[in-house]
N, C-alpha and C. Protein backbone atom coordinates (compact mmCIF):
# COMPACT_ATOMS: atom_id res chain seq x y z
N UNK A 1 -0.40 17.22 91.21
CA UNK A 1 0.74 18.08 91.37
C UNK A 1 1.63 17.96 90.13
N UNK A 2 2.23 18.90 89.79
CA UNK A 2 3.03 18.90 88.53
C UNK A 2 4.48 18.79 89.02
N UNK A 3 5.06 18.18 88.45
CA UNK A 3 6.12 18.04 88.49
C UNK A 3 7.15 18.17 87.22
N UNK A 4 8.56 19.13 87.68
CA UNK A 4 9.65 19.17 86.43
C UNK A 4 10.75 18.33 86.51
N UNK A 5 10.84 17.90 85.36
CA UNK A 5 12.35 16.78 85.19
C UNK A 5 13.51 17.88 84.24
N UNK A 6 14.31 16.97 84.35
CA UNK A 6 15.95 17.56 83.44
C UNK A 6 15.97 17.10 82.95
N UNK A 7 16.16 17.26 81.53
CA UNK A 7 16.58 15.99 80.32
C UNK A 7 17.99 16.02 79.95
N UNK A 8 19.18 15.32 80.81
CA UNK A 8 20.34 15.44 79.94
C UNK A 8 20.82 14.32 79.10
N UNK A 9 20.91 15.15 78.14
CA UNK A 9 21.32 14.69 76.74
C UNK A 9 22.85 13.72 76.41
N UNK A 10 23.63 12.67 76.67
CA UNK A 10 24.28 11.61 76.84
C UNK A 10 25.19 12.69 75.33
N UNK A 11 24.12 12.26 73.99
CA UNK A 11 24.90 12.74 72.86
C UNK A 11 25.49 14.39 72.42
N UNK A 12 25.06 14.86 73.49
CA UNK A 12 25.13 16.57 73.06
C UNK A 12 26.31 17.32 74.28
N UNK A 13 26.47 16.50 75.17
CA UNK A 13 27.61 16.92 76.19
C UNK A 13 28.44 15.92 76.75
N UNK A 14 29.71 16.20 77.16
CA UNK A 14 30.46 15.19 77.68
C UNK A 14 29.94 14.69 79.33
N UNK A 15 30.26 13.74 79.36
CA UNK A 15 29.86 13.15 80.68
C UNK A 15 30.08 14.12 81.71
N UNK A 16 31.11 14.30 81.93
CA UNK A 16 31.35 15.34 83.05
C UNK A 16 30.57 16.57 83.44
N UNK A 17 30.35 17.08 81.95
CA UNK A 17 29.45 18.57 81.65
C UNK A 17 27.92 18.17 82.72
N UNK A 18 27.39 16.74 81.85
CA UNK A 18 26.16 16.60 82.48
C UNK A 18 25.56 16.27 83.93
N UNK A 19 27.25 15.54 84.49
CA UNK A 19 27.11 15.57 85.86
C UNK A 19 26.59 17.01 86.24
N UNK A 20 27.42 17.92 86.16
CA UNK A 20 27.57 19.28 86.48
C UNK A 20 25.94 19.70 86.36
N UNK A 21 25.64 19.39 84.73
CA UNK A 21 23.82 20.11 84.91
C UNK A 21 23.22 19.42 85.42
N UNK A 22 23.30 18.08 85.80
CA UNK A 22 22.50 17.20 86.90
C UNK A 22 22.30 18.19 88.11
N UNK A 23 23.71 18.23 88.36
CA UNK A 23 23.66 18.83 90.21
C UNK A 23 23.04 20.20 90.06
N UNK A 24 23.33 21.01 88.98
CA UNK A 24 22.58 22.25 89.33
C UNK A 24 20.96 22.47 89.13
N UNK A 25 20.58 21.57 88.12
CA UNK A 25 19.34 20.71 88.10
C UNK A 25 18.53 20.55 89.26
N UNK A 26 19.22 19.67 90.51
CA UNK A 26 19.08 19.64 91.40
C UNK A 26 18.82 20.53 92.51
N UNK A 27 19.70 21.22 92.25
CA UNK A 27 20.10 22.42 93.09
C UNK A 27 19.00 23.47 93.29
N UNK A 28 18.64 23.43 91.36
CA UNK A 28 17.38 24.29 91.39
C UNK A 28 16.28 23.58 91.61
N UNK A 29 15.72 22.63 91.95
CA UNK A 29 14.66 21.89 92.09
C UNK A 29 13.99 21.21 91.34
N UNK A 30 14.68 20.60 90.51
CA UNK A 30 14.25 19.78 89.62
C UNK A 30 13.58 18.51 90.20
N UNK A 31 13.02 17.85 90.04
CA UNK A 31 12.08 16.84 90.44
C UNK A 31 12.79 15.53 90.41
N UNK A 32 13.01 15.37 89.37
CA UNK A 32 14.26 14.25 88.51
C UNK A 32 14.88 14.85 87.28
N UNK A 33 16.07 13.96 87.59
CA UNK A 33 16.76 14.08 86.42
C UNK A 33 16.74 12.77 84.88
N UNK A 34 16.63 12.71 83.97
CA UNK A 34 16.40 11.85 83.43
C UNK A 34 17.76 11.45 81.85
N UNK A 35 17.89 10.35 81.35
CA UNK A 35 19.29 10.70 80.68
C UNK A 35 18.96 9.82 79.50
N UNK A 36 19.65 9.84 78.43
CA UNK A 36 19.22 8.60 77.57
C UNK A 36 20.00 7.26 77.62
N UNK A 37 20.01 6.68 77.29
CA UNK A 37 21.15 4.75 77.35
C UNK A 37 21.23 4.89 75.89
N UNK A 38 21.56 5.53 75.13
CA UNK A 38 22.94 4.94 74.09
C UNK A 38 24.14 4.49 74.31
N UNK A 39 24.68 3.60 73.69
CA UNK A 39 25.73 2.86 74.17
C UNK A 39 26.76 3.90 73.54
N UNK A 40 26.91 4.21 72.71
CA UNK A 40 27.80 4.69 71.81
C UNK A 40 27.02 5.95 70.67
N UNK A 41 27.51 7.21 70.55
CA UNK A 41 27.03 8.32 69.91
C UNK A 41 26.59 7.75 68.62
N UNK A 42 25.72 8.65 68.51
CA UNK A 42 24.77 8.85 67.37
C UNK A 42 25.31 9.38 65.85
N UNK A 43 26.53 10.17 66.13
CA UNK A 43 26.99 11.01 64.94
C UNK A 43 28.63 10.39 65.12
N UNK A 44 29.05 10.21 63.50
CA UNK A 44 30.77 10.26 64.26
C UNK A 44 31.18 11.27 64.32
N UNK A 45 30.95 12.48 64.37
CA UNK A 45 31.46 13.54 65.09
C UNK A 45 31.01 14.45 66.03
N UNK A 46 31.44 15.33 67.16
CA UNK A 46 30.81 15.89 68.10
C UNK A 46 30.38 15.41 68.44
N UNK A 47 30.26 14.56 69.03
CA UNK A 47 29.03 13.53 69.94
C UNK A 47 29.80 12.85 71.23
N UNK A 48 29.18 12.92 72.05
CA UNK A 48 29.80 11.92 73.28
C UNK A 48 28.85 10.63 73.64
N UNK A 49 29.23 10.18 74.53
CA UNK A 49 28.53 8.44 75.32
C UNK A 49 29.18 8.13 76.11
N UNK A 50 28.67 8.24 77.42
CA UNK A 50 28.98 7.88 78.85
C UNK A 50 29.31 5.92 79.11
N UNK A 51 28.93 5.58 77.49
CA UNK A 51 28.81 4.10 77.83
C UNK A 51 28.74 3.27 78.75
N UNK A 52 27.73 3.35 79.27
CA UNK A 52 26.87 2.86 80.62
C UNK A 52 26.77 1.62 80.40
């Protein structure tokens, strides 16, 4: 069986944003959702980190 995941991106949206595409993710049937563990962004600018 195939299955689809979500990839949200930690460095490309603010935390909040990705909650949001999590749940609609969900919503639409996404399988899982999946996220990255950077501690701290990648770029010093535009970048976010949920610092988990």
């Amino acid at each position: 069986m195939i299955k689809f995941g979500y990839a949200a991106q930690q460095e490309q949206h603010h935390p909040l944003a990705l909650l949001s595409h999590a749940r609609l993710a969900e919503k639409a049937g996404f399988d899982s959702i999946w996220s990255s563990d950077h501690f701290h962004p990648w770029a010093d600018k535009n970048a976010h980190s949920a610092f988990a």
